[in-house]
N, C-alpha and C. Protein backbone atom coordinates (compact mmCIF):
# COMPACT_ATOMS: atom_id res chain seq x y z
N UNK A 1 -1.82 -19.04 15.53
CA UNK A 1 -1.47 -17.94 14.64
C UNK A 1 -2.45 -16.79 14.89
N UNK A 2 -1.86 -15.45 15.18
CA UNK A 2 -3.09 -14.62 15.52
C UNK A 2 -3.68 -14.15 13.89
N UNK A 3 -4.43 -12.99 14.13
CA UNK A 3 -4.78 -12.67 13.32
C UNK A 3 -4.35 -11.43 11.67
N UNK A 4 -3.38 -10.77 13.00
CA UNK A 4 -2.08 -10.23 12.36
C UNK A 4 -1.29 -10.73 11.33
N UNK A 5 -0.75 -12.06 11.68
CA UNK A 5 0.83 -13.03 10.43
C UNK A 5 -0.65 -13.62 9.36
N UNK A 6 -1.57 -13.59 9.42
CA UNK A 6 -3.09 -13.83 8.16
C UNK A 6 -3.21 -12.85 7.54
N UNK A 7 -2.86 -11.62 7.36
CA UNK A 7 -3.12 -10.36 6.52
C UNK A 7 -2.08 -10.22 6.14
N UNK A 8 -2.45 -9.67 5.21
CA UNK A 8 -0.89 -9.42 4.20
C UNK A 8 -0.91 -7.90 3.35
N UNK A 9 0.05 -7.26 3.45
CA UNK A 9 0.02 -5.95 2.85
C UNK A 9 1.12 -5.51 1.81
N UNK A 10 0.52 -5.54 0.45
CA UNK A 10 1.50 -4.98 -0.39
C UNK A 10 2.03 -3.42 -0.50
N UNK A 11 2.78 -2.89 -0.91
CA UNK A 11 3.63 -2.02 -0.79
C UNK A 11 4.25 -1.53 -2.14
N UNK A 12 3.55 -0.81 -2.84
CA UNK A 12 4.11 -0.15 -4.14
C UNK A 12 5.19 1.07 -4.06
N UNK A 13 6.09 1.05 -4.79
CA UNK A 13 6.48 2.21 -4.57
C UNK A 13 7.92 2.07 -5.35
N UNK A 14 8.29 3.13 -5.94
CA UNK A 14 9.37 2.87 -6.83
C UNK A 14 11.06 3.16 -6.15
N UNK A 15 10.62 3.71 -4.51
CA UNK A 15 12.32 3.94 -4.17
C UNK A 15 12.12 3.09 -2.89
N UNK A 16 13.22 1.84 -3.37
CA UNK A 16 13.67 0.81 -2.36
C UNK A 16 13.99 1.32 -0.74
N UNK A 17 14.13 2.46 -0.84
CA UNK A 17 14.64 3.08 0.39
C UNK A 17 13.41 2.71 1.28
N UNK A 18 12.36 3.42 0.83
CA UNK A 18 10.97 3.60 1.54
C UNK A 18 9.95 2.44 1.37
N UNK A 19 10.62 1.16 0.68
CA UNK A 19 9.73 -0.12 0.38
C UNK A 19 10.67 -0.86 1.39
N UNK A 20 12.10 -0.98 2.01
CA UNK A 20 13.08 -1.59 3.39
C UNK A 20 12.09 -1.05 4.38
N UNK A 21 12.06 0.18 4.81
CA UNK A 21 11.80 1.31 6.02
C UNK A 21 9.93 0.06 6.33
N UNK A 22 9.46 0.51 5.47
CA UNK A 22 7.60 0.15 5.44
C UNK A 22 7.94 -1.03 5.76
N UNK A 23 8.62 -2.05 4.74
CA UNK A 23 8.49 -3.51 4.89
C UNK A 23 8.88 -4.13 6.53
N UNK A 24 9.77 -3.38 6.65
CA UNK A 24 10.79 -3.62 8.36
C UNK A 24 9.74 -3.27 9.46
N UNK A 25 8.90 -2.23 9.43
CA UNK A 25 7.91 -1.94 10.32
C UNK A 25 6.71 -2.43 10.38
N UNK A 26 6.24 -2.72 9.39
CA UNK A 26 4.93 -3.34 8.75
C UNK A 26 4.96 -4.76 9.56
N UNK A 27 6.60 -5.62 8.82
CA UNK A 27 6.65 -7.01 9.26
C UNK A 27 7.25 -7.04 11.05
N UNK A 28 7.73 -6.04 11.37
CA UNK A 28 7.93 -6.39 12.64
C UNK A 28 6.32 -6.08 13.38
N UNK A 29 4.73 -4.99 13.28
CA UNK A 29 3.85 -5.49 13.88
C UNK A 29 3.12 -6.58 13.60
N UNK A 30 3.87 -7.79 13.01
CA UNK A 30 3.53 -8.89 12.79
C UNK A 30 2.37 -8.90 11.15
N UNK A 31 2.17 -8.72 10.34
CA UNK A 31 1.90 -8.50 9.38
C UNK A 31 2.38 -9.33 8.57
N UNK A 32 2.24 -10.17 7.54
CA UNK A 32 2.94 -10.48 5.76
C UNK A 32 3.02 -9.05 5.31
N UNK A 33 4.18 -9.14 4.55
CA UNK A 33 4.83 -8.17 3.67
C UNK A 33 4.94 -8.59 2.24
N UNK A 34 4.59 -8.06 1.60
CA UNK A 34 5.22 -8.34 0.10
C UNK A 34 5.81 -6.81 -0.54
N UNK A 35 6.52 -6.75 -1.64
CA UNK A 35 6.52 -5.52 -2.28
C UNK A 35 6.64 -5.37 -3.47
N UNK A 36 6.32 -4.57 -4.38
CA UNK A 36 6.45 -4.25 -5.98
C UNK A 36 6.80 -2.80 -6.23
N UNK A 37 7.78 -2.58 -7.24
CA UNK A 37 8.73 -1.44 -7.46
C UNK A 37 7.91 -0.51 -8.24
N UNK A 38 6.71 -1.23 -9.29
CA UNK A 38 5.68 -0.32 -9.81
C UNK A 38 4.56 -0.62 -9.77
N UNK A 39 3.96 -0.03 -10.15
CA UNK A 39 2.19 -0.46 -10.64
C UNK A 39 1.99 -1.89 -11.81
N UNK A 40 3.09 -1.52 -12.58
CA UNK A 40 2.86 -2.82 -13.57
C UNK A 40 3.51 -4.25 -12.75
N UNK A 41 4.17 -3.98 -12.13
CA UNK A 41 4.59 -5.60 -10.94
C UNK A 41 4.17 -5.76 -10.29
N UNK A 42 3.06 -4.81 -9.31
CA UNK A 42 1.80 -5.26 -8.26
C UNK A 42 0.87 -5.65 -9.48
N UNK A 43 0.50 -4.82 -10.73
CA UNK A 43 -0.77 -5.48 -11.05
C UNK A 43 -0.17 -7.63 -11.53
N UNK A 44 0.98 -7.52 -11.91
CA UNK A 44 1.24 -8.82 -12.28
C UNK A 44 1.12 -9.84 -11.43
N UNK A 45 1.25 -9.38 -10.23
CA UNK A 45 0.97 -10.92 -9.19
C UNK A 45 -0.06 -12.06 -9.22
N UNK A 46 0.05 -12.75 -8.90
CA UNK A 46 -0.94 -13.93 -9.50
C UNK A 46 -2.11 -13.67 -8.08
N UNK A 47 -1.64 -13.43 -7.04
CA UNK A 47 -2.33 -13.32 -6.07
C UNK A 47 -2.99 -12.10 -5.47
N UNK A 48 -3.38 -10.97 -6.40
CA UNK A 48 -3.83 -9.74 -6.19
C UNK A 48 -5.16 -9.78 -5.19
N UNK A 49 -6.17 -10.50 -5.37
CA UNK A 49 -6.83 -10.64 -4.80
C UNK A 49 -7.10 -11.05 -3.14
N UNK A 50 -5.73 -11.73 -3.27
CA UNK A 50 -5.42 -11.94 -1.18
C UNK A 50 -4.97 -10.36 -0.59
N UNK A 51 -4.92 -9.28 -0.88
CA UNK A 51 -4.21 -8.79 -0.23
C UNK A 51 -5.35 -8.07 1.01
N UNK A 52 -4.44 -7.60 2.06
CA UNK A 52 -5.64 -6.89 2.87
C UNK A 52 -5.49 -5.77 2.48
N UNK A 53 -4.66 -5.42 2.54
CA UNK A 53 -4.12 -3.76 2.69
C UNK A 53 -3.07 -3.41 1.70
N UNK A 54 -2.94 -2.73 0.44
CA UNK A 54 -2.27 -1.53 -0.14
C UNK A 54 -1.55 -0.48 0.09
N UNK A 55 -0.36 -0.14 0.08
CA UNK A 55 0.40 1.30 0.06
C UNK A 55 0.77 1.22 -1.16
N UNK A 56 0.38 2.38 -1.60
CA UNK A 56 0.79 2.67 -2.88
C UNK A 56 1.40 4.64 -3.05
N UNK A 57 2.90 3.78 -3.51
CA UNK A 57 2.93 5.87 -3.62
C UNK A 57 2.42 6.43 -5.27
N UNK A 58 2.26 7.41 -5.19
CA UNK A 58 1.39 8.09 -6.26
C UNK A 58 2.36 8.71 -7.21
N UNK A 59 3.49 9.27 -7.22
CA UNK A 59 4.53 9.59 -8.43
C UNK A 59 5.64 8.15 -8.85
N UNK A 60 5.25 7.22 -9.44
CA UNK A 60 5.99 6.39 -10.08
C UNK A 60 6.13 6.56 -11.14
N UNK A 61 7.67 5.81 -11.79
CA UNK A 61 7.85 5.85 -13.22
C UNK A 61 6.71 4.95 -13.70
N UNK A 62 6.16 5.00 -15.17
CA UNK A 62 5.54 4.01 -15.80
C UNK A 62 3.80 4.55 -15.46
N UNK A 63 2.91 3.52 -15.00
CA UNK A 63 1.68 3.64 -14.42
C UNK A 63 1.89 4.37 -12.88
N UNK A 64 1.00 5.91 -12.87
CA UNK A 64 1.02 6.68 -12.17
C UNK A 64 0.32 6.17 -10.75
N UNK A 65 0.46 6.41 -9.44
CA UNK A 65 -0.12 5.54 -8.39
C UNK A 65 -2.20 5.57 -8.58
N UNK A 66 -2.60 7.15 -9.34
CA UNK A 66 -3.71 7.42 -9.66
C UNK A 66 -4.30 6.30 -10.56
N UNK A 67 -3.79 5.94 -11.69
CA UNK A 67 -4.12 4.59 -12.53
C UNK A 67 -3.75 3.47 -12.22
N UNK A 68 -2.86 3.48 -10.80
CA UNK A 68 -2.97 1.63 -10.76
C UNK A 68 -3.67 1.66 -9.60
N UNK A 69 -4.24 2.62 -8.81
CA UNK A 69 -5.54 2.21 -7.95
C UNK A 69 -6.70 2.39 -8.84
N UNK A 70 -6.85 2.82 -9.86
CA UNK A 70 -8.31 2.92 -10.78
C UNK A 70 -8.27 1.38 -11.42
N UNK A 71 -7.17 0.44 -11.44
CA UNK A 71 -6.76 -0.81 -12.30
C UNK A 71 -7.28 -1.41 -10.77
N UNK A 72 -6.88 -1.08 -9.73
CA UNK A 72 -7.29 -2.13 -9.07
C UNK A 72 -8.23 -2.27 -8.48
N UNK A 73 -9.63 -1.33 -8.26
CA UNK A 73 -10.43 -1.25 -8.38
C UNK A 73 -11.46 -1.94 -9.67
N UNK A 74 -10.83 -2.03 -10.46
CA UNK A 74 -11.37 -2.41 -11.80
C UNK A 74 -11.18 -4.25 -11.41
N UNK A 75 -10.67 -4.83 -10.85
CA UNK A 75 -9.78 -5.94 -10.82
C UNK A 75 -11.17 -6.80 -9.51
N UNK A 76 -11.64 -7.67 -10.94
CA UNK A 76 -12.73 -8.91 -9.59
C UNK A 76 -12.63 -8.97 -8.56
N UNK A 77 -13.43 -8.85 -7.44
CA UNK A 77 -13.27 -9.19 -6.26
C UNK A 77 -12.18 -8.72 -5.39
N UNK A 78 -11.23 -7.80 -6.20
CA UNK A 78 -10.28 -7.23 -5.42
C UNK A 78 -10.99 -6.34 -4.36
N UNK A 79 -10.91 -6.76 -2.32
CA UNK A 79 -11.70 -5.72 -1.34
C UNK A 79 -10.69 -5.40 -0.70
N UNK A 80 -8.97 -5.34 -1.28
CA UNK A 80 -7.82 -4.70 -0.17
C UNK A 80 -8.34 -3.33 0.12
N UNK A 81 -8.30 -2.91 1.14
CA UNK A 81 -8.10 -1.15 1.50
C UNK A 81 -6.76 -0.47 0.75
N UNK A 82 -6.64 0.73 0.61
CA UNK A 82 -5.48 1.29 -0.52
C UNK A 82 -5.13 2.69 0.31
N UNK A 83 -4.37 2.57 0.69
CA UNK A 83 -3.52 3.91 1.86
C UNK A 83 -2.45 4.18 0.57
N UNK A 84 -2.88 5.37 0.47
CA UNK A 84 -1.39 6.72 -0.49
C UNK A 84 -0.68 6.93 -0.05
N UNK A 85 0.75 6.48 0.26
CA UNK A 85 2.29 7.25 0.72
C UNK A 85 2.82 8.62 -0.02
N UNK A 86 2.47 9.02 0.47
CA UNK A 86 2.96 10.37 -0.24
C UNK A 86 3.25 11.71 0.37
N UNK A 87 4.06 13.07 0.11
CA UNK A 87 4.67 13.79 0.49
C UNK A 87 3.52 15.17 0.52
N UNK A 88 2.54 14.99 -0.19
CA UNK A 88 1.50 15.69 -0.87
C UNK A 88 0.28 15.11 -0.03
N UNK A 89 -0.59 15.63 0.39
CA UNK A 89 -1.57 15.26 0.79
C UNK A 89 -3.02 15.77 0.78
N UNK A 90 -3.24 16.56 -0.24
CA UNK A 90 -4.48 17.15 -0.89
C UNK A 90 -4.26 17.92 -2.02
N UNK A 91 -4.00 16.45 -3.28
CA UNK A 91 -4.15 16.58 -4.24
C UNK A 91 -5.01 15.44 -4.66
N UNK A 92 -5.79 14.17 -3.78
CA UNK A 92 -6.29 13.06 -4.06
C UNK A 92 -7.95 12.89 -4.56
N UNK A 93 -8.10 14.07 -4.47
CA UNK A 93 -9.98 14.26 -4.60
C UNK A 93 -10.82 12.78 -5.48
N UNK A 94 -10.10 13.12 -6.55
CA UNK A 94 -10.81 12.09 -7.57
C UNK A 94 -10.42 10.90 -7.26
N UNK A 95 -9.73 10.38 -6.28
CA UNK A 95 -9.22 8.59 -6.32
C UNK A 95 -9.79 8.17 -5.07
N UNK A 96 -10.26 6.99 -5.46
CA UNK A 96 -10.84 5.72 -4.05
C UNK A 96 -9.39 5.11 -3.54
N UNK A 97 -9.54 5.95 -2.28
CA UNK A 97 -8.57 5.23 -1.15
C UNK A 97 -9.38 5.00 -0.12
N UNK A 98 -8.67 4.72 0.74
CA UNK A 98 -9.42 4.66 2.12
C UNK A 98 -8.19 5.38 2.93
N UNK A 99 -7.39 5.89 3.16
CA UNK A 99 -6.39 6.65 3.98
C UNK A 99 -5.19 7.19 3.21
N UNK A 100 -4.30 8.03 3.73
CA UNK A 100 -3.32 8.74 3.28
C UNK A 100 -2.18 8.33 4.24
N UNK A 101 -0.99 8.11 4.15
CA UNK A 101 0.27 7.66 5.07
C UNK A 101 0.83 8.86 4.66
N UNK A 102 1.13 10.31 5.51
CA UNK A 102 1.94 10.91 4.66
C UNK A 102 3.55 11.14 4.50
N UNK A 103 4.79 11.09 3.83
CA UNK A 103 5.83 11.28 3.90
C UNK A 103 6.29 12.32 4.16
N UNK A 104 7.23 12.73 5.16
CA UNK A 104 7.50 11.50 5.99
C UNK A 104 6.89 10.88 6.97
N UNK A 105 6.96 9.55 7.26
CA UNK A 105 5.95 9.23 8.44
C UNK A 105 7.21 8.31 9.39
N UNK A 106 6.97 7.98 10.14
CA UNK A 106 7.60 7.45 11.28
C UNK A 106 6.58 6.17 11.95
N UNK A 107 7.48 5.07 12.76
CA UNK A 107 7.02 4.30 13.15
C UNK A 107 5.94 4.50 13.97
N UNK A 108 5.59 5.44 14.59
CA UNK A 108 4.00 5.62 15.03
C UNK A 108 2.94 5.86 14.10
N UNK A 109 3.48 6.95 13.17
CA UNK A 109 2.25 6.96 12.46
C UNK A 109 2.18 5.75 11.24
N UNK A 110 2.95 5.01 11.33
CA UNK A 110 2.47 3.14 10.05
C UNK A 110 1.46 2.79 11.39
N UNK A 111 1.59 2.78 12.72
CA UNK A 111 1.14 1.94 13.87
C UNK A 111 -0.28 2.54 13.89
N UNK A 112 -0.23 4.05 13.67
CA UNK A 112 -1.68 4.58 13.95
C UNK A 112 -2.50 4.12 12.49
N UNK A 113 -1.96 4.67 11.80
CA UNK A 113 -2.46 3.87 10.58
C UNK A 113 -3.05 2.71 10.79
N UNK A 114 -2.44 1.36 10.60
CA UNK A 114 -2.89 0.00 11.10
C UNK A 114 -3.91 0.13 12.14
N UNK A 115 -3.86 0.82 12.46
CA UNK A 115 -4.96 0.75 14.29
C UNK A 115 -6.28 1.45 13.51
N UNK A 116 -5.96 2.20 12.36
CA UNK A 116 -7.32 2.81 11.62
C UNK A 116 -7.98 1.59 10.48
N UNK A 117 -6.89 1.54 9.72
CA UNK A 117 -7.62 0.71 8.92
C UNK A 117 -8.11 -0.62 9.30
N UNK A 118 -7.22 -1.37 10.10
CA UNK A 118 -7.67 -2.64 10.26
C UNK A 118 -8.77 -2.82 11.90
């Protein structure tokens, strides 16, 4: 098993369109995939703490993408990295991420991405 199908990356985001597109590219460079439609169904997982890697988009209904990376930061031992999907890309000053994915992005830039963070 390399080291790739051992990491696992969740995927927030409230339009299914762009949680298929991520999940399909993500899991075809060999990756685990999981996904959650908001902030309140990623924070519910029992397994928050395995994840490697985070996408989270930042305008959701309910908990805003700004307060469920401040929740998961707050959250024991949680050390995933947290990449922002978003259409906007310097409005983030005040939030701990570690990268920006911006929309739209295309199958090179999820690939360049991955080649940064991990």
């Amino acid at each position: 098993m390399n080291s790739k199908s051992k990491k696992i990356v969740l995927i927030v985001d409230d339009e299914p369109d762009i949680c298929e597109i991520l999940e399909f590219f993500i899991h075809r460079m060999g990756y685990q995939v999981e996904v959650a439609y908001t902030g309140d169904e990623a924070l519910s997982k029992s397994n928050l703490k395995s994840y490697d890697l985070v996408i989270t988009d930042m305008v959701m209904p309910g908990m805003s993408g700004k307060k469920f990376i401040q929740r998961l930061r707050e959250t024991p031992d949680f050390k995933a990295k947290i990449v922002i999907s978003s259409g906007q890309t310097d409005h983030f000053v005040e939030i701990d991420y570690d990268d920006i994915l911006a929309k739209p992005f295309t199958p090179e830039k999820i690939e360049e991405l991955f080649k940064k963070v991990f």
